[in-house]
N, C-alpha and C. Protein backbone atom coordinates (compact mmCIF):
# COMPACT_ATOMS: atom_id res chain seq x y z
N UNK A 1 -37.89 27.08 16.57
CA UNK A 1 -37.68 28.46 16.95
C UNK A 1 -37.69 28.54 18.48
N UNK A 2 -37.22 29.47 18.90
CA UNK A 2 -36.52 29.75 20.50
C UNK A 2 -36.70 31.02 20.70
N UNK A 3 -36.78 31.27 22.05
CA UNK A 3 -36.47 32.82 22.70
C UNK A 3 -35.24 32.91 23.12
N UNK A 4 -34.33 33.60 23.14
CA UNK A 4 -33.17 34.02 23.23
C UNK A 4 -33.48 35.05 24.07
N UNK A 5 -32.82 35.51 25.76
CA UNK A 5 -32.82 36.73 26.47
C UNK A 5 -31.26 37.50 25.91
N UNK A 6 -31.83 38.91 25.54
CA UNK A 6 -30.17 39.94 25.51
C UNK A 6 -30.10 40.62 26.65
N UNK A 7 -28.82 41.49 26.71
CA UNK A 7 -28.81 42.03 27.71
C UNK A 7 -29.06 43.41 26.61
N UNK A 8 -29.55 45.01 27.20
CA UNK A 8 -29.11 45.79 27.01
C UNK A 8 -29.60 46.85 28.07
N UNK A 9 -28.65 47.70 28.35
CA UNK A 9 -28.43 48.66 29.35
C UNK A 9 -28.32 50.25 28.93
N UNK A 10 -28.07 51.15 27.67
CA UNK A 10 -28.49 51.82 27.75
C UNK A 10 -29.46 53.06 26.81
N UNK A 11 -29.93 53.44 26.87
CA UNK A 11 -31.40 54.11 25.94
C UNK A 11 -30.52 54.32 24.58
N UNK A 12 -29.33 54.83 24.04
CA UNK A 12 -28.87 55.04 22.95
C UNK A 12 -28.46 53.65 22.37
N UNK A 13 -28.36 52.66 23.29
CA UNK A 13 -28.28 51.20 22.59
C UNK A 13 -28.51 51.07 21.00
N UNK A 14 -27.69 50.30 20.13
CA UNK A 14 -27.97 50.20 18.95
C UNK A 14 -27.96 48.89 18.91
N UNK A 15 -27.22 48.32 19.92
CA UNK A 15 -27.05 46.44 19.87
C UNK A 15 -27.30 45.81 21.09
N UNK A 16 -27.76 44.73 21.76
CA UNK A 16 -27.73 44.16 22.63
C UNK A 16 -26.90 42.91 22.81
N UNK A 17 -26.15 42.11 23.63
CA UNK A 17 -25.66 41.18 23.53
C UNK A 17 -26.11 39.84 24.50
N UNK A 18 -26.67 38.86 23.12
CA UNK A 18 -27.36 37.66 23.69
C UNK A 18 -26.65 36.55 24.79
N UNK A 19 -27.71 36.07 25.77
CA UNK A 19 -27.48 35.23 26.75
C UNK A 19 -27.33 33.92 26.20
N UNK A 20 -27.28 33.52 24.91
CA UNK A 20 -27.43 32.41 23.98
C UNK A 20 -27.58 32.81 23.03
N UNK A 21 -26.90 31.65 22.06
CA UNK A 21 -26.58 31.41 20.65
C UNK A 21 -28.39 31.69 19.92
N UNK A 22 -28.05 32.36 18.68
CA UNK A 22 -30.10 32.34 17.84
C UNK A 22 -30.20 31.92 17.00
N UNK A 23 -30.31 31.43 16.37
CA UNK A 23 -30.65 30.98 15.02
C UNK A 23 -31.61 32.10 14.14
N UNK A 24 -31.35 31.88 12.67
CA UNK A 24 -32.26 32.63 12.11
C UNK A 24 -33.57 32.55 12.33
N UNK A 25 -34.16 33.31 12.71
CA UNK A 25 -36.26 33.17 12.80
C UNK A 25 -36.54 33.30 14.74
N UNK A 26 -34.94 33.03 15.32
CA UNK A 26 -35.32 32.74 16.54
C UNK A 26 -35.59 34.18 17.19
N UNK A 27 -36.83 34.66 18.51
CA UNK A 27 -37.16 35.86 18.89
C UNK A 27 -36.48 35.63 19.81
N UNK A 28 -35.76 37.06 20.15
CA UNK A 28 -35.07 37.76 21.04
C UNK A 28 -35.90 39.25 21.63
N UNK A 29 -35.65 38.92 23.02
CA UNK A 29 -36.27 39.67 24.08
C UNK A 29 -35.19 40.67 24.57
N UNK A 30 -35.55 41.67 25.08
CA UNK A 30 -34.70 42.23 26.20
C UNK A 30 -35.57 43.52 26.29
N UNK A 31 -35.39 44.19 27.57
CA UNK A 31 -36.20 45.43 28.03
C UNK A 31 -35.58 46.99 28.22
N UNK A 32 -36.70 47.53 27.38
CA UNK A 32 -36.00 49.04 27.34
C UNK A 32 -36.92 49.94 28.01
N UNK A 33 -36.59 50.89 28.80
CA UNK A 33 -37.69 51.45 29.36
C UNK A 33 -38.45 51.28 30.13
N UNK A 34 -38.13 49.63 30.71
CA UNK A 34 -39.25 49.16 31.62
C UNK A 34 -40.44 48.32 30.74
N UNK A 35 -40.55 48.50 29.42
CA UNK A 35 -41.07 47.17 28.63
C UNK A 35 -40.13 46.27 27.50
N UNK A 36 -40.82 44.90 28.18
CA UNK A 36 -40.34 43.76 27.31
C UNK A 36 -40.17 44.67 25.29
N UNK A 37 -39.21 44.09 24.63
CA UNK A 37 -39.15 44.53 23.24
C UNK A 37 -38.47 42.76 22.65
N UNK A 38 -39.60 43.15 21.68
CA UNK A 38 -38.97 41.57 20.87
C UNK A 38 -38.60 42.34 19.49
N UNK A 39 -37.99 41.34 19.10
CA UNK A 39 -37.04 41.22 17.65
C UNK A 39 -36.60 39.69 17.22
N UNK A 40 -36.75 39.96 15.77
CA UNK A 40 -36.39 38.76 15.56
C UNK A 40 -34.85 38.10 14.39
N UNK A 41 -34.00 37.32 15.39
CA UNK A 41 -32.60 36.92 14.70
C UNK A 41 -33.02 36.88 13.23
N UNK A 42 -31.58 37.87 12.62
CA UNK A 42 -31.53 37.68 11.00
C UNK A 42 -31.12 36.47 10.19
N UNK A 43 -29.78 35.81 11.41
CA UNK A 43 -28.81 35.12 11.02
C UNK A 43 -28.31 34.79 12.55
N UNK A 44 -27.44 33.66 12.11
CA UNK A 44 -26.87 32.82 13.36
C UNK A 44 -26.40 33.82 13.92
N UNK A 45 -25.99 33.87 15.46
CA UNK A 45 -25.53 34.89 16.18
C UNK A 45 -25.15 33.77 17.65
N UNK A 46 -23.66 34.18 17.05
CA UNK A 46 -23.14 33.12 18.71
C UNK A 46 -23.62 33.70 19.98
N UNK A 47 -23.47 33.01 21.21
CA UNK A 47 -23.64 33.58 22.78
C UNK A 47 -22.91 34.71 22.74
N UNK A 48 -23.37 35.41 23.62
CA UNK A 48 -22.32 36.67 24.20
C UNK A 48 -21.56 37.50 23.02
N UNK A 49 -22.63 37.51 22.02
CA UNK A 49 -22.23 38.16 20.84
C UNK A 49 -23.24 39.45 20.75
N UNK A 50 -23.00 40.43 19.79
CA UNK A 50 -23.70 41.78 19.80
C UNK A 50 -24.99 41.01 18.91
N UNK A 51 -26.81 41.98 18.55
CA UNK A 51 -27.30 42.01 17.58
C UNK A 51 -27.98 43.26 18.05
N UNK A 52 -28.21 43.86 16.35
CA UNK A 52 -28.34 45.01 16.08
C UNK A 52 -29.79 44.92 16.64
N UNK A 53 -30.33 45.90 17.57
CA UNK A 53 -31.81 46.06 18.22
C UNK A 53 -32.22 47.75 17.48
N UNK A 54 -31.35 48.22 17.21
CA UNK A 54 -31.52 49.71 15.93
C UNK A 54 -31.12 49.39 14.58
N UNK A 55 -31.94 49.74 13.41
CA UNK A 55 -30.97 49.70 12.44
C UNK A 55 -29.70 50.58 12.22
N UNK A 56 -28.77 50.41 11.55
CA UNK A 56 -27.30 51.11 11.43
C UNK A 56 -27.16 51.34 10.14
N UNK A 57 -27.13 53.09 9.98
CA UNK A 57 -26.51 52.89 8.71
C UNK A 57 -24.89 53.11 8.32
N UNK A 58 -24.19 52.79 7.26
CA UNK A 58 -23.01 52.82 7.43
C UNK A 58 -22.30 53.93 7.79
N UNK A 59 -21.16 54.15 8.45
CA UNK A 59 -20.66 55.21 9.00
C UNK A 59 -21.48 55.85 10.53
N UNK A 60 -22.41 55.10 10.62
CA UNK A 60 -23.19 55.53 12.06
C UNK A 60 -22.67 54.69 13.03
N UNK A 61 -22.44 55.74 14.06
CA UNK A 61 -21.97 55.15 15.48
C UNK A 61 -22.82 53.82 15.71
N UNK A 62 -21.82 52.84 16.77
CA UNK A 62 -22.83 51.25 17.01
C UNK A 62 -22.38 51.76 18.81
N UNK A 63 -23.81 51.78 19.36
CA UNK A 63 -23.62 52.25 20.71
C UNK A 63 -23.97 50.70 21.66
N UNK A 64 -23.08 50.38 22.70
CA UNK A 64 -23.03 49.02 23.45
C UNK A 64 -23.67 49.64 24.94
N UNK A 65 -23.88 49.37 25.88
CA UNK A 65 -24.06 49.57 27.61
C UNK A 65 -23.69 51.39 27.67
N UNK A 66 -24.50 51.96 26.63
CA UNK A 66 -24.46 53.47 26.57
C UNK A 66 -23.04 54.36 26.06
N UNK A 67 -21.75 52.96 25.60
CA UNK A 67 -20.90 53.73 24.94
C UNK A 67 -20.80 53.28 23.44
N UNK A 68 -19.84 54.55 22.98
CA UNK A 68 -19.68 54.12 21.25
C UNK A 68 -18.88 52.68 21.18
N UNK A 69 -18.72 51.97 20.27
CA UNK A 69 -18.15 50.91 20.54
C UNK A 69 -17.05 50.64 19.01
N UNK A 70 -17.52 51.35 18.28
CA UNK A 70 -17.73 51.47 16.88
C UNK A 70 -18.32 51.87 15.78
N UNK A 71 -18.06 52.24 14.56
CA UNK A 71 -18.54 52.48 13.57
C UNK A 71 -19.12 51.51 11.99
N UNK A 72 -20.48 51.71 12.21
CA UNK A 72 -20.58 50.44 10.95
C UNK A 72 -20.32 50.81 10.04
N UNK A 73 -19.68 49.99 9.06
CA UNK A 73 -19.07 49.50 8.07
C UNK A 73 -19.73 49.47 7.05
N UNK A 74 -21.03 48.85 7.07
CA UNK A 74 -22.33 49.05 6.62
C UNK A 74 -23.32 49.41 7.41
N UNK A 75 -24.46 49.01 6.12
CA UNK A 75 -26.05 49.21 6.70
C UNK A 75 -25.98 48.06 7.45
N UNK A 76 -26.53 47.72 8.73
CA UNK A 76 -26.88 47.29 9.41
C UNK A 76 -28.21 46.87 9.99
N UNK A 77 -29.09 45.60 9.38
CA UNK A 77 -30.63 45.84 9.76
C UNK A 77 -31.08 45.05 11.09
N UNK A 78 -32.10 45.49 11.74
CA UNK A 78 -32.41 45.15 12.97
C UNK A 78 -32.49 43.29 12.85
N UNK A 79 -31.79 42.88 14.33
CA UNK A 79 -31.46 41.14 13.87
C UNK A 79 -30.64 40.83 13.65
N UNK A 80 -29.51 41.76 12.74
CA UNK A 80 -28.35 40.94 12.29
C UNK A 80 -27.08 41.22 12.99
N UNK A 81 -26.25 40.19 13.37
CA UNK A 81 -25.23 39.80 13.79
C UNK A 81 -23.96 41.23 13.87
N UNK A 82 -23.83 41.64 14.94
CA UNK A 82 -23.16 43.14 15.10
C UNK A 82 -21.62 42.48 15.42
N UNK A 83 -20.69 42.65 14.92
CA UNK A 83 -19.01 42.09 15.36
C UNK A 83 -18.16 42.77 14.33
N UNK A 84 -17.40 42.35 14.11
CA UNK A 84 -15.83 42.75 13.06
C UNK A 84 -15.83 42.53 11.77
N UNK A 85 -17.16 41.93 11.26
CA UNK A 85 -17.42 41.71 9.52
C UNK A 85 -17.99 43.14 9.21
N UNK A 86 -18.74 43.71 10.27
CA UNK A 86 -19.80 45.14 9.79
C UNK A 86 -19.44 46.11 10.88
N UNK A 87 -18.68 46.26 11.50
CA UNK A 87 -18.12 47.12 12.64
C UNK A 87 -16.59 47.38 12.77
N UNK A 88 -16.50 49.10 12.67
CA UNK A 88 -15.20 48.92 12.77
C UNK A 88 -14.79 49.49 14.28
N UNK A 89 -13.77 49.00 15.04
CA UNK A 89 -14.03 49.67 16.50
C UNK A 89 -12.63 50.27 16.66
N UNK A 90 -12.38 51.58 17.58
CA UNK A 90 -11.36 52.05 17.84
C UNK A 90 -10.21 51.30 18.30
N UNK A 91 -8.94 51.58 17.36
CA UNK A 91 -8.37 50.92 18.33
C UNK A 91 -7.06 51.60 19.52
N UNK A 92 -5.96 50.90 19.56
CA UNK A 92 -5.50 51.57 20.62
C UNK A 92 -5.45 53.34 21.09
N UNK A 93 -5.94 53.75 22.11
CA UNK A 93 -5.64 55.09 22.04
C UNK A 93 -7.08 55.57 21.68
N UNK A 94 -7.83 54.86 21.27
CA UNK A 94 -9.35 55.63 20.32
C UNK A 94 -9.58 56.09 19.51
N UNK A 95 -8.27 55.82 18.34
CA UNK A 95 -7.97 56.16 17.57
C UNK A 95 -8.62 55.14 16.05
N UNK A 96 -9.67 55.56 15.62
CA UNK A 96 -10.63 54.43 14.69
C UNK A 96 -9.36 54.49 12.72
């Protein structure tokens, strides 16, 4: 098991996106508010990929660096792997 740093930037955040690849069980850090917040990977999650730091339920906005980014697809539980299997994102125009 490993620490993994995410980035996330803003208070409505639903996902953060990791500085490295996690493995399942591996804890992930990143700071909200001015304190450290851990969580821990559900499932593999490549580098520079989203994970859910809120749970999501389906049809609820997935908020990135304080914008919408998308809509989940499903439930979504804190840890697991946020991308294009469980997210659907606007596409051209903003048009979802």
């Amino acid at each position: 098991m490993k620490t993994v740093k995410a980035i996330h930037l803003g208070d409505d955040d639903t996902c953060a996106v990791l500085t490295d690849f996690a493995e399942e069980g591996d804890r992930i850090t990143y700071h909200e508010g001015g304190a450290e917040k851990n969580i821990t990977a559900q499932e593999h999650v490549p580098i520079w990929h989203k994970i859910a730091i809120k749970a999501m339920k389906a049809g609820g906005k997935v908020y990135k660096y304080g914008a919408v980014i998308g809509i989940a697809l499903k439930d979504i539980a804190v840890g697991e792997h946020v991308h294009t299997h469980n997210v659907h994102s606007p596409g051209k125009g903003g048009q979802t």
